[in-house]
C-alpha atoms as a PDB file:
ATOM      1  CA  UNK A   1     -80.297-129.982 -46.254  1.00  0.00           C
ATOM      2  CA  UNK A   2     -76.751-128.620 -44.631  1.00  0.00           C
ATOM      3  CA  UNK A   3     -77.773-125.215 -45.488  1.00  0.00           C
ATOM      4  CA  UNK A   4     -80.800-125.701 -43.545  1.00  0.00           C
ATOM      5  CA  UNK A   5     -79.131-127.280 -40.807  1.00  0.00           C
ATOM      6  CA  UNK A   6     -76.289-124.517 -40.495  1.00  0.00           C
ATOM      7  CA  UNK A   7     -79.412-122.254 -40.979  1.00  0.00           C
ATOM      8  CA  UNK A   8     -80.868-123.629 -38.030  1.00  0.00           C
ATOM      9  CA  UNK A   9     -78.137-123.720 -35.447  1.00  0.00           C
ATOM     10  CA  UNK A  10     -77.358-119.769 -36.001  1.00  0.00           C
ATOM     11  CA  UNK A  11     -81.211-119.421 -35.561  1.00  0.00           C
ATOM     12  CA  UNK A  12     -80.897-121.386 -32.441  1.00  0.00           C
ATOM     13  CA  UNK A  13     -77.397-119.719 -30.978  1.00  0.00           C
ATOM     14  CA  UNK A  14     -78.804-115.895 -32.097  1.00  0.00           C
ATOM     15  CA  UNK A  15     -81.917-116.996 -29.667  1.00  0.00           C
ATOM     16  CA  UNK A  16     -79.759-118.353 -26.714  1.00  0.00           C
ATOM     17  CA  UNK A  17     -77.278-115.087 -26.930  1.00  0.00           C
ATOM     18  CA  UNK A  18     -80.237-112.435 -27.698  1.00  0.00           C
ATOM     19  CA  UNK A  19     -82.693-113.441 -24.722  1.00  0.00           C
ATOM     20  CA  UNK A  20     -79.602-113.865 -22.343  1.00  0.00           C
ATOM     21  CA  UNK A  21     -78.675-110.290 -22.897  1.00  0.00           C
ATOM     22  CA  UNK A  22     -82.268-109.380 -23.046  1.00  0.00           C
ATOM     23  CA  UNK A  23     -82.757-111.099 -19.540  1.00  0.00           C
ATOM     24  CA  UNK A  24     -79.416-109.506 -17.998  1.00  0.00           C
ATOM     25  CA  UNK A  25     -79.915-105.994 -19.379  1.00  0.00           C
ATOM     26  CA  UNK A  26     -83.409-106.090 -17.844  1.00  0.00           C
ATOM     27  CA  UNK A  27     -82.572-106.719 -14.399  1.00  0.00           C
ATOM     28  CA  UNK A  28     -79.435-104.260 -15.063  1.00  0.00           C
ATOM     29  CA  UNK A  29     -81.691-101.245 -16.000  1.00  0.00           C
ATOM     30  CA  UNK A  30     -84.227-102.089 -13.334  1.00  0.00           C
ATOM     31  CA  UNK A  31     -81.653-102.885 -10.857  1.00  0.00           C
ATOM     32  CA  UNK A  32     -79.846 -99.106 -11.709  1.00  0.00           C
ATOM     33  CA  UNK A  33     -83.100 -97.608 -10.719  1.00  0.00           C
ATOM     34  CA  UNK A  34     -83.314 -99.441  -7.281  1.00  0.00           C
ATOM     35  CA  UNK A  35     -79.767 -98.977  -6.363  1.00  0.00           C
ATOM     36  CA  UNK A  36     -79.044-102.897  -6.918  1.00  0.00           C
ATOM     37  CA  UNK A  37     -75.204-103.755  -5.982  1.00  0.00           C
ATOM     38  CA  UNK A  38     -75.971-105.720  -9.211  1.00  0.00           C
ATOM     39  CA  UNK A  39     -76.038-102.568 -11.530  1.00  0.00           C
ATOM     40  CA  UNK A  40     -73.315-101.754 -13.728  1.00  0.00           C
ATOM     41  CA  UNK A  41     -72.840 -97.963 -13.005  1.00  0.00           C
ATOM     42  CA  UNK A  42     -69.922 -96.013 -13.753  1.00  0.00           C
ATOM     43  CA  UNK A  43     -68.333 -94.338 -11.088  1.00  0.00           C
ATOM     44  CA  UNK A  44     -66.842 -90.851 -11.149  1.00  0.00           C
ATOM     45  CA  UNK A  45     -62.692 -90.951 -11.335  1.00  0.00           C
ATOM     46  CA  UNK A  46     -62.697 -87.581 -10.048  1.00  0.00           C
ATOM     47  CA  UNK A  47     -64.117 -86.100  -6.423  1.00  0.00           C
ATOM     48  CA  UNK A  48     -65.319 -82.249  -6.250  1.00  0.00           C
ATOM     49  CA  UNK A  49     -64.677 -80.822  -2.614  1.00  0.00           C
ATOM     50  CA  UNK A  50     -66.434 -78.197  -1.328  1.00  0.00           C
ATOM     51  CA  UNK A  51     -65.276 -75.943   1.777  1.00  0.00           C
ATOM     52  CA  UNK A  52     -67.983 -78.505   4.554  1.00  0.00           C
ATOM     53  CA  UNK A  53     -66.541 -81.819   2.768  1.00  0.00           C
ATOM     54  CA  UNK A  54     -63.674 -83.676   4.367  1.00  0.00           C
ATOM     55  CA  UNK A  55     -61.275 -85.243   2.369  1.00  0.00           C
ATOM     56  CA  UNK A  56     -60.688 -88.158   4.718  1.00  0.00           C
ATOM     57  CA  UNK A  57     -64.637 -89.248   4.619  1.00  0.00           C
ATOM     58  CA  UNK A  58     -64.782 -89.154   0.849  1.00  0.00           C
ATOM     59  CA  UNK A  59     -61.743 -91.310  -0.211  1.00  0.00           C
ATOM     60  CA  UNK A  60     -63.419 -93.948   2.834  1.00  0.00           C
ATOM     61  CA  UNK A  61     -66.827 -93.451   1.203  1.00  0.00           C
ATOM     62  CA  UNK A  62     -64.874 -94.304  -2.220  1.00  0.00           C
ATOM     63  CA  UNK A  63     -63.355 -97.122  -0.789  1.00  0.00           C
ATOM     64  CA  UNK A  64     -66.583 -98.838   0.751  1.00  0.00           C
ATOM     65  CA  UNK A  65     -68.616 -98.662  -1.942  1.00  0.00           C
ATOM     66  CA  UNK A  66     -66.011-100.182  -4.564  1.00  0.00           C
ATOM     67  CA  UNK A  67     -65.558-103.153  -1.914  1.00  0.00           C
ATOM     68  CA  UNK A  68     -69.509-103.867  -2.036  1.00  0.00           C
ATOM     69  CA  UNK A  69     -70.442-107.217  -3.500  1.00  0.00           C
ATOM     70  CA  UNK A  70     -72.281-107.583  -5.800  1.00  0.00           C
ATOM     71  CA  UNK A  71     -75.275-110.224  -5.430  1.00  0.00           C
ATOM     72  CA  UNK A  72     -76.129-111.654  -8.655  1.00  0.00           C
ATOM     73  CA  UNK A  73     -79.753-111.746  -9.299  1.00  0.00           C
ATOM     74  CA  UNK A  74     -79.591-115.331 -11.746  1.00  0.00           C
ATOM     75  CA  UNK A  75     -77.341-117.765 -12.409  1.00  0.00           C
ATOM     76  CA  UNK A  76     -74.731-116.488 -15.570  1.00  0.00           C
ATOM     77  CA  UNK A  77     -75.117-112.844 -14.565  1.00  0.00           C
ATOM     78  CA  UNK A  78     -71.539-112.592 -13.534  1.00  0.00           C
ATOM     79  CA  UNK A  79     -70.265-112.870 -17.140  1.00  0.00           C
ATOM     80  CA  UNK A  80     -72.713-110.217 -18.307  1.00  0.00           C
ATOM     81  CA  UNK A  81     -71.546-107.738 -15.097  1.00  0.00           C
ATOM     82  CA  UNK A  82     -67.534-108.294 -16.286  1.00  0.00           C
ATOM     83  CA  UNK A  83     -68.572-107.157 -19.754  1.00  0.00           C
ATOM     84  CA  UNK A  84     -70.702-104.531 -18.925  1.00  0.00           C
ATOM     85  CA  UNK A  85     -68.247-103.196 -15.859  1.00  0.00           C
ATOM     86  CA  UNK A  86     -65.672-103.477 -18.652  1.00  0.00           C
ATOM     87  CA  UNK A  87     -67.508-101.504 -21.630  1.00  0.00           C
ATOM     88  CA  UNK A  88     -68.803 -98.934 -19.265  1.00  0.00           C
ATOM     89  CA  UNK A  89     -65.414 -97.431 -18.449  1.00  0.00           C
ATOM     90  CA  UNK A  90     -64.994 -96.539 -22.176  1.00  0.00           C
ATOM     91  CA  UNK A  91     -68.081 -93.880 -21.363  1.00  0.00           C
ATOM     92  CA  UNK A  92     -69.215 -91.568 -19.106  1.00  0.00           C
ATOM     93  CA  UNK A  93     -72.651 -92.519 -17.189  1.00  0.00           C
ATOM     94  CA  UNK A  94     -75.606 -90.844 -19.638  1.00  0.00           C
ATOM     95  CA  UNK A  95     -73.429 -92.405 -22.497  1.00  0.00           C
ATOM     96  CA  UNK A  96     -73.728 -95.621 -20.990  1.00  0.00           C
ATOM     97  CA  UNK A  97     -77.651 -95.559 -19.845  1.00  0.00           C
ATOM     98  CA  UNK A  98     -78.517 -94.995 -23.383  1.00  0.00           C
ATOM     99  CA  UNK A  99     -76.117 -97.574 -25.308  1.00  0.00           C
ATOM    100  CA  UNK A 100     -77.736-100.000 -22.593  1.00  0.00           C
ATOM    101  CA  UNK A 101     -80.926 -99.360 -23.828  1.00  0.00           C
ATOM    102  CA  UNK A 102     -79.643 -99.486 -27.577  1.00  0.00           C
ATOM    103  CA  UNK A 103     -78.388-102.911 -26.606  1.00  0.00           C
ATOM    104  CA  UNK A 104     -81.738-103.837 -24.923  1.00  0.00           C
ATOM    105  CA  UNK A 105     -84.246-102.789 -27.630  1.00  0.00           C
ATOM    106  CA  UNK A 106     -81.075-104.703 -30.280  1.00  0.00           C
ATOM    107  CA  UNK A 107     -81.642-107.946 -28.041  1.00  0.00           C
ATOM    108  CA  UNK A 108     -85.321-107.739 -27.869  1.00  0.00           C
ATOM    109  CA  UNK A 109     -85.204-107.904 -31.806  1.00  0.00           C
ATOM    110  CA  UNK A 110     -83.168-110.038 -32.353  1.00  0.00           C
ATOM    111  CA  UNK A 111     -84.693-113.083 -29.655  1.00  0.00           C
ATOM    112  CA  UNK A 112     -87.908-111.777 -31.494  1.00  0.00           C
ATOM    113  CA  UNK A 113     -86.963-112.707 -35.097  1.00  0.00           C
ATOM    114  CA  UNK A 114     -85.027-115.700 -34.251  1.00  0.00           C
ATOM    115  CA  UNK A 115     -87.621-117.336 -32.162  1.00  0.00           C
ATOM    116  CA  UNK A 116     -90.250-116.969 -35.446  1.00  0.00           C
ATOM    117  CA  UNK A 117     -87.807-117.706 -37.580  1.00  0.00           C
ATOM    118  CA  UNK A 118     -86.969-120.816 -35.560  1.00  0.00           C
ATOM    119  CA  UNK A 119     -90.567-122.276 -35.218  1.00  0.00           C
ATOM    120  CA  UNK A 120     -91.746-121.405 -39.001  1.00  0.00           C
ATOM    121  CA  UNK A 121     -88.586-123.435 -40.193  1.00  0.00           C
ATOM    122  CA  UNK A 122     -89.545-126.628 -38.195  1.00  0.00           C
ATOM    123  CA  UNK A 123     -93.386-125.965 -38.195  1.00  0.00           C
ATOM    124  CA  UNK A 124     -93.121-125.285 -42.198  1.00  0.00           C
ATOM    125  CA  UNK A 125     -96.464-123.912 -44.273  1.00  0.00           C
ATOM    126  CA  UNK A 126     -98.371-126.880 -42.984  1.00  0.00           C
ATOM    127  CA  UNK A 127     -99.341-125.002 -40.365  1.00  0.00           C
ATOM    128  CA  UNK A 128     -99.409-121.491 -41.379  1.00  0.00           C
ATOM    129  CA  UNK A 129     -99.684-120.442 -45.464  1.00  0.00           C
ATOM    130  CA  UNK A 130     -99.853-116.605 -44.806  1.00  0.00           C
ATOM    131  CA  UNK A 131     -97.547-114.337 -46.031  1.00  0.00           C
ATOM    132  CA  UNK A 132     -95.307-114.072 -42.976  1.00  0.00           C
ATOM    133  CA  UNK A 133     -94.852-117.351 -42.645  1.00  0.00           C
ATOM    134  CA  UNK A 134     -91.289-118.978 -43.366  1.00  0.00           C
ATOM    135  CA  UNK A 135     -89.207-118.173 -45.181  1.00  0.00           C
ATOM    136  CA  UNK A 136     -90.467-114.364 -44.785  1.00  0.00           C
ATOM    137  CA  UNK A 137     -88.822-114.337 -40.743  1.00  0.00           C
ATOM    138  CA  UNK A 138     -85.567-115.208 -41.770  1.00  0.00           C
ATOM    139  CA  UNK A 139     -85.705-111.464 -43.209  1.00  0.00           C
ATOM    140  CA  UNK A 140     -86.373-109.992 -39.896  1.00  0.00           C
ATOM    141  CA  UNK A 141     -83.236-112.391 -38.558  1.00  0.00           C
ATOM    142  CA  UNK A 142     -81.057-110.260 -41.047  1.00  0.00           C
ATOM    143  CA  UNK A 143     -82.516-106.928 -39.733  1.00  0.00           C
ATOM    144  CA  UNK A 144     -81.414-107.899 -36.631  1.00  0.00           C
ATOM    145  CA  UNK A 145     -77.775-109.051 -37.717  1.00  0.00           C
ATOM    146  CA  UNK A 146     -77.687-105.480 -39.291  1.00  0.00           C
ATOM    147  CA  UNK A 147     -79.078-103.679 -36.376  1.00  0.00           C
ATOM    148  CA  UNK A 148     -76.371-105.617 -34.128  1.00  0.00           C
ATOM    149  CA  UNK A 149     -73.505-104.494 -36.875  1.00  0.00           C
ATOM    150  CA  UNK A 150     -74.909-100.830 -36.202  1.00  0.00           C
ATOM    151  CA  UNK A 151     -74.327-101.039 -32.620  1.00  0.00           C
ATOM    152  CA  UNK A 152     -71.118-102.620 -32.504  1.00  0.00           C
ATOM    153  CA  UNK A 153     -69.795 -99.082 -34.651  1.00  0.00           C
ATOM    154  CA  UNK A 154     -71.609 -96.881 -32.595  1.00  0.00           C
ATOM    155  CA  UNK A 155     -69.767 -98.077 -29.472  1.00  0.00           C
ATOM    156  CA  UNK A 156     -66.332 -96.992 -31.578  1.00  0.00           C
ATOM    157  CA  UNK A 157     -67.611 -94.648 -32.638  1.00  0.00           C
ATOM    158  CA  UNK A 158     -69.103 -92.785 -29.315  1.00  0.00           C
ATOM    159  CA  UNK A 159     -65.236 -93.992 -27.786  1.00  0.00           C
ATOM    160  CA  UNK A 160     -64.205 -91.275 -30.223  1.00  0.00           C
ATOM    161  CA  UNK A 161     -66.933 -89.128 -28.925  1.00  0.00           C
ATOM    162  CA  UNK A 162     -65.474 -89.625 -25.386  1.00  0.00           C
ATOM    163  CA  UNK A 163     -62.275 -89.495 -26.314  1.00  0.00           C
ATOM    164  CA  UNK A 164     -61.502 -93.165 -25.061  1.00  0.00           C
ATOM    165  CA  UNK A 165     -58.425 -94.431 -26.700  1.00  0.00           C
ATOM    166  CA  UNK A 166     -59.395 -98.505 -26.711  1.00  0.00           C
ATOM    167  CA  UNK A 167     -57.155-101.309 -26.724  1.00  0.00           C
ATOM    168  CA  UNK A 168     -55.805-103.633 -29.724  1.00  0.00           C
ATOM    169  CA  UNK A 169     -57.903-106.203 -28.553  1.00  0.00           C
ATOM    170  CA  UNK A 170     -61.176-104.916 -28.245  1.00  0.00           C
ATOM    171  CA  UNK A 171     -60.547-103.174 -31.395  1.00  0.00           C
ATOM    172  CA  UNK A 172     -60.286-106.592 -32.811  1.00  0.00           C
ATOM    173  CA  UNK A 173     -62.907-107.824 -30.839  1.00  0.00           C
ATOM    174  CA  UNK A 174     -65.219-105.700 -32.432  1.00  0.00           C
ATOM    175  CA  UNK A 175     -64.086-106.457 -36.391  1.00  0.00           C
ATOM    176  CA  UNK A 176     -64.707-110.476 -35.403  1.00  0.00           C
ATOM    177  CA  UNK A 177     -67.657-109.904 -34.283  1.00  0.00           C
ATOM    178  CA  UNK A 178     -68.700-107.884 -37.386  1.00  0.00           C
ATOM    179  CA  UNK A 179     -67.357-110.577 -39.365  1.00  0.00           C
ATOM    180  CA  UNK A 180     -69.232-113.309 -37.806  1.00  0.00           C
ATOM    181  CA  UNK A 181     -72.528-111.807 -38.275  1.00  0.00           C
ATOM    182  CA  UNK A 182     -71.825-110.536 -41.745  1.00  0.00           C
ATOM    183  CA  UNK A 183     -70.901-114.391 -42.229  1.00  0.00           C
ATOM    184  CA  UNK A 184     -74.173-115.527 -40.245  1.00  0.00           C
ATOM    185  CA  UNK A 185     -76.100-112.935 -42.287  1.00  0.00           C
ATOM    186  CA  UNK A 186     -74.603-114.248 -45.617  1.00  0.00           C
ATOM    187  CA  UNK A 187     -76.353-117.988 -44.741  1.00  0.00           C
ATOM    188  CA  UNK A 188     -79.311-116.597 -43.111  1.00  0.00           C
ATOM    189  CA  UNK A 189     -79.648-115.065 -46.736  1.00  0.00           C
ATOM    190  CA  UNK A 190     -78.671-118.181 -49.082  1.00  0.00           C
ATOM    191  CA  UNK A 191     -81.048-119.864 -47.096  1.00  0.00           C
ATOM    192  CA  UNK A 192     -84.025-117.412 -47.782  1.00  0.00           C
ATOM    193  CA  UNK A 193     -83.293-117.466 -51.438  1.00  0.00           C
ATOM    194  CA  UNK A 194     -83.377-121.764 -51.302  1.00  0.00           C
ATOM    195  CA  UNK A 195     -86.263-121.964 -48.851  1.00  0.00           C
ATOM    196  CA  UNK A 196     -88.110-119.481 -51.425  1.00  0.00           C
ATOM    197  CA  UNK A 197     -87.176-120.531 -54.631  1.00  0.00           C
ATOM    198  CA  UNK A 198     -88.621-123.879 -52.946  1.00  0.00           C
ATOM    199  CA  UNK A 199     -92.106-123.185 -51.846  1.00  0.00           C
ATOM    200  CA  UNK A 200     -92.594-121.171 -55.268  1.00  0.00           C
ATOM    201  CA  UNK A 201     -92.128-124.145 -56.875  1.00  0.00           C
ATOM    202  CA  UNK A 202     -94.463-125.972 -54.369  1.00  0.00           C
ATOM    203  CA  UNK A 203     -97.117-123.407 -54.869  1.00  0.00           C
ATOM    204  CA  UNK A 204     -96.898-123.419 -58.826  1.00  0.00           C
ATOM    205  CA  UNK A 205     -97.285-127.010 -59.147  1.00  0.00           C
ATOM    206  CA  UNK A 206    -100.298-126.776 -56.225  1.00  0.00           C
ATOM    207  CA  UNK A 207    -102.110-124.319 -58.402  1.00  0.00           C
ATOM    208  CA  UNK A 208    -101.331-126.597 -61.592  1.00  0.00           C
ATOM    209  CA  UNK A 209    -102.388-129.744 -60.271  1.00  0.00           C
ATOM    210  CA  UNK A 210    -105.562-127.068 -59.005  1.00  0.00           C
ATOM    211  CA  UNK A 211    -106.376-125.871 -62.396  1.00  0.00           C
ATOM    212  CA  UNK A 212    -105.985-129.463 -63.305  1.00  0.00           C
ATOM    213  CA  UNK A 213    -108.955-131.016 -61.412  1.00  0.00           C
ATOM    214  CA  UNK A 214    -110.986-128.163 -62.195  1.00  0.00           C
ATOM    215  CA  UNK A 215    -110.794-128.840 -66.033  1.00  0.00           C
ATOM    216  CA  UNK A 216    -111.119-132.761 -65.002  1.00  0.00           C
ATOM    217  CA  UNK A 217    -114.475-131.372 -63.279  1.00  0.00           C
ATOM    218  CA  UNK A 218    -115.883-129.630 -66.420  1.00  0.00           C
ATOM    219  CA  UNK A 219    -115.576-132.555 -68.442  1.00  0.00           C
ATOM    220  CA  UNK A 220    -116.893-134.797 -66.724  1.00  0.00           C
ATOM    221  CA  UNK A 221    -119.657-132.843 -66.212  1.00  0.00           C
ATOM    222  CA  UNK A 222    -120.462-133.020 -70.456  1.00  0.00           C
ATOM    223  CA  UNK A 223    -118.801-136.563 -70.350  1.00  0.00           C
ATOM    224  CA  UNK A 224    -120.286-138.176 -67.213  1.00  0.00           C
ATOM    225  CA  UNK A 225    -120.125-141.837 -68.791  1.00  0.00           C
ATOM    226  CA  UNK A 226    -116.296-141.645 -69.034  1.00  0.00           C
ATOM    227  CA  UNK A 227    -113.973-142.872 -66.409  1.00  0.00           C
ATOM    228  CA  UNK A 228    -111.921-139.927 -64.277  1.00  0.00           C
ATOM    229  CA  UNK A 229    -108.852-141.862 -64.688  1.00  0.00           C
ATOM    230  CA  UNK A 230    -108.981-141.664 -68.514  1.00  0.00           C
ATOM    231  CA  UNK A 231    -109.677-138.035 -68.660  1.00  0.00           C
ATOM    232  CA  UNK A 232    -106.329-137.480 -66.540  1.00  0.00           C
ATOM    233  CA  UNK A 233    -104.458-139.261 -68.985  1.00  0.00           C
ATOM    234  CA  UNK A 234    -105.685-138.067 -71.672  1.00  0.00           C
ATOM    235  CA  UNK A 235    -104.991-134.393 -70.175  1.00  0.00           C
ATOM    236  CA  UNK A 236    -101.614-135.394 -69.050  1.00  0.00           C
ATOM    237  CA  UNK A 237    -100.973-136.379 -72.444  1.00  0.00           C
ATOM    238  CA  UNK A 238    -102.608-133.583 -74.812  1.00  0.00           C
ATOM    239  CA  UNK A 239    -101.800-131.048 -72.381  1.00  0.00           C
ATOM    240  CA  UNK A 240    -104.813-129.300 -73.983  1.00  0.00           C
ATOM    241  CA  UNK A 241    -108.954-129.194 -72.749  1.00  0.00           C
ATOM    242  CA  UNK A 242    -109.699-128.619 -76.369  1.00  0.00           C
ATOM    243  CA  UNK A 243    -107.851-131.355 -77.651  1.00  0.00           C
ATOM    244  CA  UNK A 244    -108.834-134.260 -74.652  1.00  0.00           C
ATOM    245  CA  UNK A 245    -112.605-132.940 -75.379  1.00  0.00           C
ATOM    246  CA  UNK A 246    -112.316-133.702 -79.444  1.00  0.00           C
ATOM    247  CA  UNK A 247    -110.620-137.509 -78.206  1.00  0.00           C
ATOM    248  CA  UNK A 248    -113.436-137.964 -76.040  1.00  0.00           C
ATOM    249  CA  UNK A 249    -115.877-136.781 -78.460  1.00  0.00           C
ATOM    250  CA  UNK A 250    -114.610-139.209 -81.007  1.00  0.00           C
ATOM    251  CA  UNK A 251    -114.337-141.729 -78.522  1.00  0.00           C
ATOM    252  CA  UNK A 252    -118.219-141.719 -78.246  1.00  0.00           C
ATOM    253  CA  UNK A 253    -119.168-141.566 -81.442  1.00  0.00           C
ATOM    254  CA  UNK A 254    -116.968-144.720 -82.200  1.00  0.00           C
ATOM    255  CA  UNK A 255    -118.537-146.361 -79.160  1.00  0.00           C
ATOM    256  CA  UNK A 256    -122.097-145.365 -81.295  1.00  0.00           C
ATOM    257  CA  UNK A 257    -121.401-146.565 -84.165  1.00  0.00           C
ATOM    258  CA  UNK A 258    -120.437-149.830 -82.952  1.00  0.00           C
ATOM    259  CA  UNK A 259    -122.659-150.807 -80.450  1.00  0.00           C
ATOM    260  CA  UNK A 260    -123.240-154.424 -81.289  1.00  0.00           C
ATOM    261  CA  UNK A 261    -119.590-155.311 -82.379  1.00  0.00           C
ATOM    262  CA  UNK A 262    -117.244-157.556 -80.712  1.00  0.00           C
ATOM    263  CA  UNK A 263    -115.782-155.695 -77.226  1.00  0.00           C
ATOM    264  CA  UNK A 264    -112.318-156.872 -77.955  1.00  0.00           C
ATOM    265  CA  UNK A 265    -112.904-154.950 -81.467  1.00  0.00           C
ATOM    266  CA  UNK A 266    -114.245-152.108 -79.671  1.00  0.00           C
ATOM    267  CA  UNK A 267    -111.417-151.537 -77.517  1.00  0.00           C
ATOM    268  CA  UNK A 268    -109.290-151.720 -79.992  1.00  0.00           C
ATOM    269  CA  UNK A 269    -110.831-148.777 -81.893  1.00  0.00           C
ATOM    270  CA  UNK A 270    -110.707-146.826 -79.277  1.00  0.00           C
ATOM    271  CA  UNK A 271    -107.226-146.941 -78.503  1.00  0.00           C
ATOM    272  CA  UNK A 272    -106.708-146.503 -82.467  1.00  0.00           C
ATOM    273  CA  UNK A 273    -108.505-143.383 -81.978  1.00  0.00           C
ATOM    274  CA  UNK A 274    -106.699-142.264 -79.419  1.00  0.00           C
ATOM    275  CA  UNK A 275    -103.117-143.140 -80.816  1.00  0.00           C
ATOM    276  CA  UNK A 276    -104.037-141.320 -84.665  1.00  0.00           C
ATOM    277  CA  UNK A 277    -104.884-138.234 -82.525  1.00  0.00           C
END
């Protein structure tokens, strides 16, 4: 029960963080294309004059646009732009466009797996008893752990590419943040192996109690005299068709041969029979 609980509040935090990003990088990629102020877009530290350009105009140009404000388009975008602002001066501009898409398709995958995983964990098989159900998601919610580990190195490494030397601290940024999901991953996995350990279990003794009440079916159908609730027992017991058909067999011809005796008598022959057997 705590491992499903501690299973259940990563599910729920990798949903909250994945569809916030997924949200923000939206409007950032669409905004990029309509010249949003909201758009994190990395401006060029260098000008290139030509012989009809004025050196005046461009450093004012500079100036104006880096004192534009920038409207946020929802509430809690402002923490996404100072990340985003932050990352993007570790690359050049076509660097950046494509890690923001890495980091949008990673997102998408990971609110994705999370929300199934999520709702098949508190739903359970009563509702669903196909082979994706649970715990088969919570496979998909280590995918995307590993898909976000990928990411994180590919922004060191493409700061080698670039040639950006990065700071202690987002250096170690980056390791916690490995370790955390290689921790989350390592539950999300214990909990996979429990949950499906589990529902094997469930499902063998579903298919026992199955095969059960089919062999209760075929004898009744050559005993139909006898009472269900003894033929249970007696299969519970014996743990054999064979063996509860021979009782039963003897049973009747006891209850034959003495017809006309005493009931008491006759019950107590029977349950002889039973016990010598």
């Amino acid at each position: 029960m705590y491992l499903k609980a501690v299973s259940l509040l990563i599910l729920i935090f990798d949903f909250t963080v994945s569809i916030y990003f997924s949200v923000c990088l939206g409007l950032d990629i669409s905004g990029e294309v309509r010249n949003a102020t909201y758009a994190t877009v990395v401006e060029a530290e260098e000008m290139i004059l030509t012989e009809q350009d004025d050196l005046a105009e461009l450093q004012q140009k500079k100036k104006m646009m880096n004192q534009v404000q920038m409207e946020s388009p929802m509430s809690g975008y402002d923490l996404y732009y100072r990340i985003m602002v932050y990352i993007g001066t570790w690359y050049d501009q076509g660097t950046f466009q494509i890690l923001k898409i890495l980091m949008l398709t990673c997102s998408l995958l990971n609110t994705v797996a999370s929300l199934i995983a999520t709702l098949t964990v508190l739903f359970h098989r009563s509702w669903c008893s196909c082979w994706c159900c649970h715990p088969v998601p919570l496979i998909l919610v280590e995918g995307g752990f590993s898909a976000t580990t990928f990411l994180i190195l590919s922004l060191s490494i493409l700061c080698l590419k670039e040639r950006t030397a990065l700071l202690l601290m987002d250096v170690v940024c980056m390791m916690v943040s490995m370790v955390v999901l290689f921790f989350f991953s390592g539950i999300i996995s214990s909990f996979y192996r429990e949950e499906k350990d589990r529902l094997d279990k469930m499902l063998k003794e579903d298919l026992e109690r199955e095969a059960l009440n089919s062999e209760i079916i075929e004898i009744l159908e050559v005993f139909p005299d006898v009472e269900e609730k003894l033929v249970r027992e007696l299969l519970e017991e014996t743990g054999s068709t064979q063996t509860t058909v021979q009782l039963l067999e003897q049973m009747v011809e006891v209850e034959e041969e003495q017809e006309d005796a005493d009931p008491k008598q006759h019950e107590a022959d029977v349950q002889k029979t039973i016990c010598s057997n």
